[in-house]
PDB file of N, CA and C in Angstrom:
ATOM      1  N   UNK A   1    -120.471-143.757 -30.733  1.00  0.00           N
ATOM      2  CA  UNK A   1    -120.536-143.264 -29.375  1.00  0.00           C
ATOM      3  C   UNK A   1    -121.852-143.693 -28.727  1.00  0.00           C
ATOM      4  N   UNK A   2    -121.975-144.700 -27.867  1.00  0.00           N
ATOM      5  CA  UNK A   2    -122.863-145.505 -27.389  1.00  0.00           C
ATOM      6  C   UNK A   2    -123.419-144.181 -26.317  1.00  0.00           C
ATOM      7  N   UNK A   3    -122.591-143.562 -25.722  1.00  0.00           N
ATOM      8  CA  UNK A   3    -123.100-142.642 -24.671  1.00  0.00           C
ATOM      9  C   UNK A   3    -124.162-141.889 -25.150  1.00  0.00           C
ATOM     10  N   UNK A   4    -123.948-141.289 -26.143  1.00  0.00           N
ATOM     11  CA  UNK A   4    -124.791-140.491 -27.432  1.00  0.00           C
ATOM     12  C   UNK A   4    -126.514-140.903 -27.017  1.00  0.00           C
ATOM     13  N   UNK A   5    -126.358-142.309 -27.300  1.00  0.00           N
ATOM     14  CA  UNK A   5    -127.695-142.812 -27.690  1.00  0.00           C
ATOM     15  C   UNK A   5    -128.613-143.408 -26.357  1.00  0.00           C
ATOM     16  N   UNK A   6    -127.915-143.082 -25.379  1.00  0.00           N
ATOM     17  CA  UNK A   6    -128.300-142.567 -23.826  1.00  0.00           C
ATOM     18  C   UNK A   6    -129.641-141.804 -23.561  1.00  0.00           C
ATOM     19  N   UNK A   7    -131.331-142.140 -23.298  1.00  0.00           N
ATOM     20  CA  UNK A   7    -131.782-141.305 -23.050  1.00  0.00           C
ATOM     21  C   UNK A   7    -132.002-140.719 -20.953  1.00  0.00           C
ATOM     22  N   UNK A   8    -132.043-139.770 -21.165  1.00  0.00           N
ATOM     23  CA  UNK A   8    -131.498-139.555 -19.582  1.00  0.00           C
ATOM     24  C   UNK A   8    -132.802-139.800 -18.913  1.00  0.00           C
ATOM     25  N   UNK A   9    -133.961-139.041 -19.782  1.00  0.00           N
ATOM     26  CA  UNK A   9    -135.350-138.840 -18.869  1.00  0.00           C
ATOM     27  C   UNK A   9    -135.573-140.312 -18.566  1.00  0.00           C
ATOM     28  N   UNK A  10    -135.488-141.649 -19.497  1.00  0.00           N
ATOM     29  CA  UNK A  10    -135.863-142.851 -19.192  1.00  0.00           C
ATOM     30  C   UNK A  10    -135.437-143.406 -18.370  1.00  0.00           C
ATOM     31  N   UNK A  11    -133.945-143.015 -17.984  1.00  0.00           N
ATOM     32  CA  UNK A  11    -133.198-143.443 -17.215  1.00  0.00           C
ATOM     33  C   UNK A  11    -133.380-143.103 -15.360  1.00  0.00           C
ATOM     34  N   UNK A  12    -133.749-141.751 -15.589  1.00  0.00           N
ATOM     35  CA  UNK A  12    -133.877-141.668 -14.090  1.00  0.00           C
ATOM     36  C   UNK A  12    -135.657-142.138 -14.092  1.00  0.00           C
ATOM     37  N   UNK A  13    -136.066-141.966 -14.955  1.00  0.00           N
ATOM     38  CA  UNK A  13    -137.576-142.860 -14.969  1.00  0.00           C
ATOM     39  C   UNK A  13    -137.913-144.099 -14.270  1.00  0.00           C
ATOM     40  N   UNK A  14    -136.828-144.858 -14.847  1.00  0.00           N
ATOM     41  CA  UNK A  14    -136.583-145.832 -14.221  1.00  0.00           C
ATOM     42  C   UNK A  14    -135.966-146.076 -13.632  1.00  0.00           C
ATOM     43  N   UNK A  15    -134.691-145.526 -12.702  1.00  0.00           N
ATOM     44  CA  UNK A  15    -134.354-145.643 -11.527  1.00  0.00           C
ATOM     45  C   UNK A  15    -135.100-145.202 -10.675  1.00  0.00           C
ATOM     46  N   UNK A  16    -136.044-144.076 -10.462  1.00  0.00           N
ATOM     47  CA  UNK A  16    -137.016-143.381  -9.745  1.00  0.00           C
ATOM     48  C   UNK A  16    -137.519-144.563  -8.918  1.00  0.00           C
ATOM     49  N   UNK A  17    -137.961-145.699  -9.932  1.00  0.00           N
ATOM     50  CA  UNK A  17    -139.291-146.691  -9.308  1.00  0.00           C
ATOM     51  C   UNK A  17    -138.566-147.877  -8.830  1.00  0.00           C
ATOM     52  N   UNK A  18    -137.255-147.855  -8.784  1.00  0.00           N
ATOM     53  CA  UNK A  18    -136.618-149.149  -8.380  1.00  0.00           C
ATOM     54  C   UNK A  18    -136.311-149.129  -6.500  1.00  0.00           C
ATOM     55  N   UNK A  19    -136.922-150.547  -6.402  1.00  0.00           N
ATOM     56  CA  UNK A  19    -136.469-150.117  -4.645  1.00  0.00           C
ATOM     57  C   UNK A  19    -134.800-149.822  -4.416  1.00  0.00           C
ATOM     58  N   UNK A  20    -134.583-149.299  -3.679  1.00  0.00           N
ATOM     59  CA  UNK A  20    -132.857-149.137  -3.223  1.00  0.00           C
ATOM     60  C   UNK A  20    -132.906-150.545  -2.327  1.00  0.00           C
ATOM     61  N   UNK A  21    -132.790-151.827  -2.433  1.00  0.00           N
ATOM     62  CA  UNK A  21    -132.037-152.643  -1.789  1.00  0.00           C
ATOM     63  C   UNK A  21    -131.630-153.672  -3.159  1.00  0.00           C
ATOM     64  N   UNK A  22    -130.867-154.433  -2.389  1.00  0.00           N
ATOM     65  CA  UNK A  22    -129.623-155.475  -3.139  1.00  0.00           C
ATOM     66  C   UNK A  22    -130.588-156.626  -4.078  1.00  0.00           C
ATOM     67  N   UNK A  23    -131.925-156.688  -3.951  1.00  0.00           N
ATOM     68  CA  UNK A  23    -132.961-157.187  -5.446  1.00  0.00           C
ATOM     69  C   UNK A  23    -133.383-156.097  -6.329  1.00  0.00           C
ATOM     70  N   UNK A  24    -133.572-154.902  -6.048  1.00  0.00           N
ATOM     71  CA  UNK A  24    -133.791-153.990  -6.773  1.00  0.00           C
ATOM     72  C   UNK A  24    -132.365-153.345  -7.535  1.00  0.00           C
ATOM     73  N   UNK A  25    -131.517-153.296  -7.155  1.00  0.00           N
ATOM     74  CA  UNK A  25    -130.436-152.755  -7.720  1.00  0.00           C
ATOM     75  C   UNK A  25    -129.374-153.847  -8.654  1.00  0.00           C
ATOM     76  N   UNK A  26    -130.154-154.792  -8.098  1.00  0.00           N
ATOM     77  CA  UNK A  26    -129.676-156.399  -9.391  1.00  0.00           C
ATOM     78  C   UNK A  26    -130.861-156.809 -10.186  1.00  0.00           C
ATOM     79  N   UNK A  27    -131.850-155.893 -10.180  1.00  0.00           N
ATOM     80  CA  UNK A  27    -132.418-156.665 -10.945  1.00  0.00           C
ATOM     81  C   UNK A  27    -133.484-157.439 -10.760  1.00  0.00           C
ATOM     82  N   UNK A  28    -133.719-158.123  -9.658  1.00  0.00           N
ATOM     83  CA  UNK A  28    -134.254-159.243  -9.456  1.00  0.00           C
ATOM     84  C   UNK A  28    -133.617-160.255  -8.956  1.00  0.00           C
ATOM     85  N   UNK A  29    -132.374-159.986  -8.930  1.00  0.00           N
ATOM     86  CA  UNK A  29    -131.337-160.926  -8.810  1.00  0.00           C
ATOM     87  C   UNK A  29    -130.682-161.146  -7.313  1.00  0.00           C
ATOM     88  N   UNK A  30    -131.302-162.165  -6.054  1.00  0.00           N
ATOM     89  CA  UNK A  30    -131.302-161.764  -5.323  1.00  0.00           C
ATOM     90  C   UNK A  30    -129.956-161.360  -4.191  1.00  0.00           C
ATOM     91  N   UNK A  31    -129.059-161.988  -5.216  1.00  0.00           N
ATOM     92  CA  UNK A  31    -127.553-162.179  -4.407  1.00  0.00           C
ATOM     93  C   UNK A  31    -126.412-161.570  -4.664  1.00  0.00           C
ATOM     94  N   UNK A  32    -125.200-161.383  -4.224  1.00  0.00           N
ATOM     95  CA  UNK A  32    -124.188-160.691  -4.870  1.00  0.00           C
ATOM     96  C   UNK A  32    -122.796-162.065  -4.765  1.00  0.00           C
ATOM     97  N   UNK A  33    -122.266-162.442  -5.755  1.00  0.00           N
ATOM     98  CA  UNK A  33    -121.552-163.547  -5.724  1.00  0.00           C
ATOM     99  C   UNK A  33    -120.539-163.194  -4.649  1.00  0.00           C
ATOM    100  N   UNK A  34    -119.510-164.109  -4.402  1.00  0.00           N
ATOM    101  CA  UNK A  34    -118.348-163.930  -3.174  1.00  0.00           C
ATOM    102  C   UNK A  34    -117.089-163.333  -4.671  1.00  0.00           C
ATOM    103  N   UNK A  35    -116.899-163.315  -5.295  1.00  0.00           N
ATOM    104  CA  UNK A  35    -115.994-162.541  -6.602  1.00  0.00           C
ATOM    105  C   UNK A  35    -116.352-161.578  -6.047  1.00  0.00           C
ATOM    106  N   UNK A  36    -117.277-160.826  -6.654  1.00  0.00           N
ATOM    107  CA  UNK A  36    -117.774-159.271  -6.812  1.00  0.00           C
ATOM    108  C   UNK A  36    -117.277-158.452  -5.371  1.00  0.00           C
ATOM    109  N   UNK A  37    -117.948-159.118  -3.965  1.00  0.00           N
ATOM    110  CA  UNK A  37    -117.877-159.030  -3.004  1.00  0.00           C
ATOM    111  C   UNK A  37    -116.410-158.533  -2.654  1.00  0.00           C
ATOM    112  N   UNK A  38    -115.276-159.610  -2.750  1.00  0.00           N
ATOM    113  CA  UNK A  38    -114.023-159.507  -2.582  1.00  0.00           C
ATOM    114  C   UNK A  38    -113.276-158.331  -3.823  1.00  0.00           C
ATOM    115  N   UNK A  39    -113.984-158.437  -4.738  1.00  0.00           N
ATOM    116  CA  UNK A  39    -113.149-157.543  -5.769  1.00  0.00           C
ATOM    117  C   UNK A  39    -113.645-156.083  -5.009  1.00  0.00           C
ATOM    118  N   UNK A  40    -115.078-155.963  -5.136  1.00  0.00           N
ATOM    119  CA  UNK A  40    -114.986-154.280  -4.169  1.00  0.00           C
ATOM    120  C   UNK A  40    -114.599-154.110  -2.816  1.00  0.00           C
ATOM    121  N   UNK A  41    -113.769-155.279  -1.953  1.00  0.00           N
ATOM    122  CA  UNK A  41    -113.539-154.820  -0.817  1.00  0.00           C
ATOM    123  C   UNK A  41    -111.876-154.874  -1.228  1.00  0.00           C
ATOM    124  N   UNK A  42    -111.174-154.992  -2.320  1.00  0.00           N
ATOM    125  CA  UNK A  42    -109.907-155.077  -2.572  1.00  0.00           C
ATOM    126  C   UNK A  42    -109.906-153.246  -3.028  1.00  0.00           C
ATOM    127  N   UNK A  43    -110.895-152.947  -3.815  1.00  0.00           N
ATOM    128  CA  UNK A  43    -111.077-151.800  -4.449  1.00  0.00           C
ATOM    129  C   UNK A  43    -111.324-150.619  -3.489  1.00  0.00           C
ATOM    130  N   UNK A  44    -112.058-151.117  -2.191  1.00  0.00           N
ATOM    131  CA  UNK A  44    -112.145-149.984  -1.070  1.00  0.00           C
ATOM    132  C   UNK A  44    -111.407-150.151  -0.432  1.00  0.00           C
ATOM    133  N   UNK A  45    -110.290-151.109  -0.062  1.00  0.00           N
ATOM    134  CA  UNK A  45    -108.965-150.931   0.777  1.00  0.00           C
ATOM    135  C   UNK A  45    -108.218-149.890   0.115  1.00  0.00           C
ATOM    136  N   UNK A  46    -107.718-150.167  -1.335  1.00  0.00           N
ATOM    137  CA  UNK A  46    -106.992-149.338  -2.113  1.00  0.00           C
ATOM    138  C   UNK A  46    -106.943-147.692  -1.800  1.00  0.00           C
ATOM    139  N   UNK A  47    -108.708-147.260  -1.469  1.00  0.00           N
ATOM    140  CA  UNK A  47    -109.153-146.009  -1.244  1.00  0.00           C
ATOM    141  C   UNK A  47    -108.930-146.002   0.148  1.00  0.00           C
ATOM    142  N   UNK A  48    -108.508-146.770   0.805  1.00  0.00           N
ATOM    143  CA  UNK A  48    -108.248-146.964   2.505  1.00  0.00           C
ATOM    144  C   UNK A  48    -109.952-146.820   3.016  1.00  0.00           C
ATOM    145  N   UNK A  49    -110.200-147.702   2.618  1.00  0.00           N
ATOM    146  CA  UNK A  49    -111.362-147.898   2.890  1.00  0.00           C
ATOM    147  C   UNK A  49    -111.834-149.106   3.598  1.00  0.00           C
ATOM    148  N   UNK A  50    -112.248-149.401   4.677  1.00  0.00           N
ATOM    149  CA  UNK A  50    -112.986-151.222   5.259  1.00  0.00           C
ATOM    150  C   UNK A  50    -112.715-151.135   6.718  1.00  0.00           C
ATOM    151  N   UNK A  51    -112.625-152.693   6.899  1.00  0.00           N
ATOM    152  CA  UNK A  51    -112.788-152.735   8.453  1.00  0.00           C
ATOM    153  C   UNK A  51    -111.088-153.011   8.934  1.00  0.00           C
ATOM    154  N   UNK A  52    -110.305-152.605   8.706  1.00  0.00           N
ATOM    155  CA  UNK A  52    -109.156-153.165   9.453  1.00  0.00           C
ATOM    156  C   UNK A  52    -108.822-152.236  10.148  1.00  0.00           C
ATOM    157  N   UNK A  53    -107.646-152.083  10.697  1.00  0.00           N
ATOM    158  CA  UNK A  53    -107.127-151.059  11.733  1.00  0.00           C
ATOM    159  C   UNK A  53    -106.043-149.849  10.235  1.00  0.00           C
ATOM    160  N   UNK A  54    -106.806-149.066  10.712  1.00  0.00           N
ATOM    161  CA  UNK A  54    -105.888-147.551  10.034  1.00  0.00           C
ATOM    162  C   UNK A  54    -107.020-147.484   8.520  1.00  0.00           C
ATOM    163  N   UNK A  55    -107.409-148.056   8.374  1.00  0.00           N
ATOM    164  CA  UNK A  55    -108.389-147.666   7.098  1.00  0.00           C
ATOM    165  C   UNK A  55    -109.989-147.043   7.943  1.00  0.00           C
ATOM    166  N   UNK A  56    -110.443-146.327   7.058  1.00  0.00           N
ATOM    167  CA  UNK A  56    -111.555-145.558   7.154  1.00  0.00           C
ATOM    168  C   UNK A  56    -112.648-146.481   7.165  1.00  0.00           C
ATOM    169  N   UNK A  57    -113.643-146.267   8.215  1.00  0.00           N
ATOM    170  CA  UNK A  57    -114.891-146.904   8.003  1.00  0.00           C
ATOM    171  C   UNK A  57    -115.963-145.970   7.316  1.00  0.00           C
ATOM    172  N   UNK A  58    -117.250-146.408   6.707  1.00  0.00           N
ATOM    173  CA  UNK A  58    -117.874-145.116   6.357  1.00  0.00           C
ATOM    174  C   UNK A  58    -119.386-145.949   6.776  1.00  0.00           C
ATOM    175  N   UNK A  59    -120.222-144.549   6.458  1.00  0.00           N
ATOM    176  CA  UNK A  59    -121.811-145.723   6.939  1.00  0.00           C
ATOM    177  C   UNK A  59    -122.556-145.605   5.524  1.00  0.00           C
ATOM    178  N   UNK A  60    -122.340-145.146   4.777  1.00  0.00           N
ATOM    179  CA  UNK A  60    -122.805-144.798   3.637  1.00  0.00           C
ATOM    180  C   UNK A  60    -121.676-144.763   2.100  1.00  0.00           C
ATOM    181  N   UNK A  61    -122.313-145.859   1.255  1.00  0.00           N
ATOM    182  CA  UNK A  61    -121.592-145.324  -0.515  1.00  0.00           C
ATOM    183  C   UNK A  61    -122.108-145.283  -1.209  1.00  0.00           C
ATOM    184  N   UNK A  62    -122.215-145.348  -2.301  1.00  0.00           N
ATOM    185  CA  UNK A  62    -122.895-145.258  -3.609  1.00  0.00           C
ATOM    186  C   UNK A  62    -122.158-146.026  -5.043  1.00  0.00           C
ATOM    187  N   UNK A  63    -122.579-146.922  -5.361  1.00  0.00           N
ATOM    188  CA  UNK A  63    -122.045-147.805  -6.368  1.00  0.00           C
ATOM    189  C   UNK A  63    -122.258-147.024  -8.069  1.00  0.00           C
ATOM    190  N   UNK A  64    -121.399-145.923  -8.446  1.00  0.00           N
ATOM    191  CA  UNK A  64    -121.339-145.617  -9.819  1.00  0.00           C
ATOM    192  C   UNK A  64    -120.803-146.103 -10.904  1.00  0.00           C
ATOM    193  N   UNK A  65    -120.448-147.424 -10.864  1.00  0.00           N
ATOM    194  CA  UNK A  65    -119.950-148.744 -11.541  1.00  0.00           C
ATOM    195  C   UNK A  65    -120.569-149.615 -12.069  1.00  0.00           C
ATOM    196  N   UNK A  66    -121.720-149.190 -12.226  1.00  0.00           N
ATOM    197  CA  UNK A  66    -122.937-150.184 -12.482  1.00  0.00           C
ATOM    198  C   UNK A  66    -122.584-150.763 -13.695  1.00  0.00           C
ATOM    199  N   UNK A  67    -122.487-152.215 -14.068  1.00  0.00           N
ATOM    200  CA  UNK A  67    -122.870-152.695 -15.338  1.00  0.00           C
ATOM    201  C   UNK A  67    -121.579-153.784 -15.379  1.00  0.00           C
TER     202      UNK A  67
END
Protein backbone atom coordinates (compact mmCIF):
# COMPACT_ATOMS: atom_id res chain seq x y z
CA UNK A 1 0.00 0.00 0.00
CA UNK A 2 1.98 2.86 -1.52
CA UNK A 3 -0.62 5.36 0.10
CA UNK A 4 0.65 4.07 3.54
CA UNK A 5 4.09 5.38 2.94
CA UNK A 6 2.66 8.94 2.15
CA UNK A 7 4.10 11.56 4.47
CA UNK A 8 1.40 14.35 4.69
CA UNK A 9 3.43 17.10 6.73
CA UNK A 10 6.11 16.97 3.69
CA UNK A 11 3.65 17.12 1.39
CA UNK A 12 1.77 20.16 2.16
CA UNK A 13 5.44 21.43 3.05
CA UNK A 14 6.01 21.39 -0.12
CA UNK A 15 3.11 22.41 -1.81
CA UNK A 16 2.98 25.45 0.67
CA UNK A 17 6.20 26.95 -1.27
CA UNK A 18 5.21 26.15 -4.79
CA UNK A 19 3.96 29.14 -6.89
CA UNK A 20 0.22 28.37 -8.10
CA UNK A 21 0.89 28.98 -11.86
CA UNK A 22 1.31 26.41 -14.85
CA UNK A 23 5.65 26.28 -14.09
CA UNK A 24 5.10 25.75 -10.61
CA UNK A 25 2.47 23.15 -10.72
CA UNK A 26 4.65 21.21 -13.57
CA UNK A 27 7.45 21.42 -12.10
CA UNK A 28 9.48 23.58 -13.95
CA UNK A 29 8.03 22.44 -16.84
CA UNK A 30 6.89 25.29 -18.69
CA UNK A 31 4.04 23.97 -20.97
CA UNK A 32 1.05 21.78 -21.03
CA UNK A 33 1.11 19.50 -24.30
CA UNK A 34 -2.11 19.84 -26.84
CA UNK A 35 -3.00 15.74 -25.58
CA UNK A 36 -3.41 16.67 -21.99
CA UNK A 37 -5.17 19.90 -22.98
CA UNK A 38 -7.85 18.10 -25.20
CA UNK A 39 -8.10 15.04 -22.89
CA UNK A 40 -9.28 17.51 -19.87
CA UNK A 41 -11.52 19.48 -22.04
CA UNK A 42 -13.18 16.00 -23.27
CA UNK A 43 -13.28 15.21 -19.40
CA UNK A 44 -15.02 18.68 -18.51
CA UNK A 45 -17.59 18.42 -21.28
CA UNK A 46 -18.56 14.98 -19.86
CA UNK A 47 -19.22 17.02 -16.41
CA UNK A 48 -21.03 19.61 -18.83
CA UNK A 49 -18.48 21.62 -18.38
CA UNK A 50 -16.59 24.36 -21.24
CA UNK A 51 -17.34 26.86 -23.64
CA UNK A 52 -20.14 25.67 -25.90
CA UNK A 53 -23.74 26.52 -25.76
CA UNK A 54 -25.76 24.55 -22.80
CA UNK A 55 -22.60 23.48 -20.85
CA UNK A 56 -21.52 25.36 -17.72
CA UNK A 57 -18.80 27.86 -17.68
CA UNK A 58 -16.91 28.21 -14.35
CA UNK A 59 -14.04 30.84 -13.34
CA UNK A 60 -12.36 28.68 -11.05
CA UNK A 61 -11.07 24.53 -10.67
CA UNK A 62 -8.79 22.68 -9.04
CA UNK A 63 -6.78 19.82 -10.65
CA UNK A 64 -6.92 16.64 -8.00
CA UNK A 65 -5.44 14.32 -10.66
CA UNK A 66 -2.12 15.14 -10.27
CA UNK A 67 0.48 12.63 -11.48
Amino acid sequence: MADLQINHQEAIQYWENVDADVNGMLGGYPNVSKVDLQGSKSFLAKLGIGRKNGLKRVERAVDCGAG
